[in-house]
Protein backbone atom coordinates (compact mmCIF):
# COMPACT_ATOMS: atom_id res chain seq x y z
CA UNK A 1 0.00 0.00 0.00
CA UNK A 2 2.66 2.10 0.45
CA UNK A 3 3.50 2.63 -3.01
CA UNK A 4 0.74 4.59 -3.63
CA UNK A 5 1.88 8.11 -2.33
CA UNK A 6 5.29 7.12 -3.88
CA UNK A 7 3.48 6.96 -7.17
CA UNK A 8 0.94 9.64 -6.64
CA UNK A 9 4.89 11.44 -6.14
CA UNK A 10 6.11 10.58 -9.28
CA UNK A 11 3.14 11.78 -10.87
CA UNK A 12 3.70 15.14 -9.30
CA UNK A 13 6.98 15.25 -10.44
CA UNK A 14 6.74 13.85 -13.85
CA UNK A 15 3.87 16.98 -14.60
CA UNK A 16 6.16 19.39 -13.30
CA UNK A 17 9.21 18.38 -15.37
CA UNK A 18 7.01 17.93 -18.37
CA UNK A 19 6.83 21.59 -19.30
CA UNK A 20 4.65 22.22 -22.37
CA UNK A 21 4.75 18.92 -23.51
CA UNK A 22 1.41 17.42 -25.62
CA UNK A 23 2.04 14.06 -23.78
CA UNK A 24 4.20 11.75 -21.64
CA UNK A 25 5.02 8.72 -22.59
CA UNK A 26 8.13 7.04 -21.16
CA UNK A 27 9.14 7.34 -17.48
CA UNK A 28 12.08 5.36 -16.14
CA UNK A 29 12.96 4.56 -12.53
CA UNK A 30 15.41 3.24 -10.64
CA UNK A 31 14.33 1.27 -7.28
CA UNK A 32 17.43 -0.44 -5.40
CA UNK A 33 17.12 -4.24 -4.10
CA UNK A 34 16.17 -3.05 -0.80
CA UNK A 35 13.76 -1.00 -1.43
CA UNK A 36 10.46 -2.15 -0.60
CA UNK A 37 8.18 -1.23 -3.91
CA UNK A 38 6.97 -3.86 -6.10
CA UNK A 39 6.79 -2.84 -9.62
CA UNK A 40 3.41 -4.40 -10.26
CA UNK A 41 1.68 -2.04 -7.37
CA UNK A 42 3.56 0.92 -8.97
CA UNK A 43 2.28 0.31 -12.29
CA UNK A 44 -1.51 -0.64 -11.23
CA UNK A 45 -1.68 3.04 -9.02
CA UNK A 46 0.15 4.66 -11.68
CA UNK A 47 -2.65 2.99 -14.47
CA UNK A 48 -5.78 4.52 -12.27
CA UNK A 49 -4.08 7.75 -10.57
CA UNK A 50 -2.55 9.39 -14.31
CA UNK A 51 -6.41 8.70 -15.75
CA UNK A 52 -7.19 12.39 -17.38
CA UNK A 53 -3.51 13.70 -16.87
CA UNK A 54 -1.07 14.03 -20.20
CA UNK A 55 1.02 11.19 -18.29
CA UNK A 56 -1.97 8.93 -18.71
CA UNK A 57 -0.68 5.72 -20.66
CA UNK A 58 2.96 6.64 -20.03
CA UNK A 59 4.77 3.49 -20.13
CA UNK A 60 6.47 2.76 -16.77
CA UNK A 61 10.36 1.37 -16.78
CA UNK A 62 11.64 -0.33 -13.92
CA UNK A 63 15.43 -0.54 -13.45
CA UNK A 64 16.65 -2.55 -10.42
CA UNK A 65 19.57 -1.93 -8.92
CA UNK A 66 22.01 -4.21 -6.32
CA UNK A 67 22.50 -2.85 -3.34
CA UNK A 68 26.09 -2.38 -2.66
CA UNK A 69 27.75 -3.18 1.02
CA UNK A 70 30.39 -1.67 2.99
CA UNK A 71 32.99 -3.43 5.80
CA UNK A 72 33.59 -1.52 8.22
CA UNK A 73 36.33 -4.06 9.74
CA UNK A 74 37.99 -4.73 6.04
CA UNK A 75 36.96 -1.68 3.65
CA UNK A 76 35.36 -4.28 1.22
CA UNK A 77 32.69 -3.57 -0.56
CA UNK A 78 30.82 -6.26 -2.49
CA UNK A 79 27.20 -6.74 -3.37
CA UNK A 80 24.64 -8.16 -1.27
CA UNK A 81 24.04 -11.71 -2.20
CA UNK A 82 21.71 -13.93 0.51
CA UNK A 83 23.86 -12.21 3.35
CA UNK A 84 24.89 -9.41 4.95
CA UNK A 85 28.28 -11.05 6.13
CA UNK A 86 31.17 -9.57 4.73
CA UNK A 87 32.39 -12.42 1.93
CA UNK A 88 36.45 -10.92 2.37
CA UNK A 89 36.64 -11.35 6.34
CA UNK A 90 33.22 -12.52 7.42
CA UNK A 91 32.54 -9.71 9.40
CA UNK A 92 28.98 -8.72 10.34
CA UNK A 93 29.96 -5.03 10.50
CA UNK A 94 28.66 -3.45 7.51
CA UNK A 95 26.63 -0.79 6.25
CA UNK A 96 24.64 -0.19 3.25
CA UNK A 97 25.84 2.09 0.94
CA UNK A 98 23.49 1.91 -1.81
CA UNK A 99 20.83 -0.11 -2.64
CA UNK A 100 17.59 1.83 -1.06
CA UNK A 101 17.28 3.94 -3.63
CA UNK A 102 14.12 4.93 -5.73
CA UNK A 103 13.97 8.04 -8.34
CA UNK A 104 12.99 9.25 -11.28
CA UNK A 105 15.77 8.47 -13.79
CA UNK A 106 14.21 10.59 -17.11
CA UNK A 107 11.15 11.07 -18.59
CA UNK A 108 10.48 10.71 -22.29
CA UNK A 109 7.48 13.22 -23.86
CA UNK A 110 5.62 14.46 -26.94
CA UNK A 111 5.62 17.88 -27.77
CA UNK A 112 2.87 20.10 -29.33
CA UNK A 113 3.29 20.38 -33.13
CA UNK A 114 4.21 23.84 -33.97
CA UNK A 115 2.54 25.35 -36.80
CA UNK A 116 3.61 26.34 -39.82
């Protein structure tokens, strides 16, 4: 549920960044591995909440990305796999340095035809 006022967000921002554009019709993201949104939910708010907006059918990209550890004992960093442990030293002392993330990368639009 909590991906709706993320997408009623990206709606917001999308509008404001689209400028005089006719339409939009391509919006990428980029949600890290932890992250807790599930690109279904995002797409089925996004499908009822852009209804009668220029974003409505705007195709929705989803880029994952890893998240991205940090040692504190060794310096390593390394993606997360199934665990947190450090895979250099097998320390549990880490930190997550990316990996939470979730943003608008670009949006894609149609602008109005001007005339002749």
């Amino acid at each position: 549920m909590h991906e709706l006022p993320v997408t009623q967000s990206v709606l917001e921002i999308t509008l404001n960044h689209a400028g005089e554009a006719r339409r939009i019709t391509d919006i990428h993201l980029v949600i890290g591995q932890l992250a807790s949104f599930v690109d279904e939910s995002v797409q089925f708010y996004w499908d009822i909440i852009s209804q009668g907006t220029i974003a409505e059918g705007a195709r929705l990209h989803f880029r994952r990305e890893p998240a991205v550890m940090l040692c504190y004992d060794c310096g390593h960093r390394y993606y997360l796999g199934g665990d947190f442990t450090c895979p250099n030293c097998g320390s549990d002392v880490v930190a997550v340095e990316s990996g939470e993330e979730f943003y608008i990368e670009s949006i894609e639009v149609e602008m109005e035809d001007i005339p002749a």
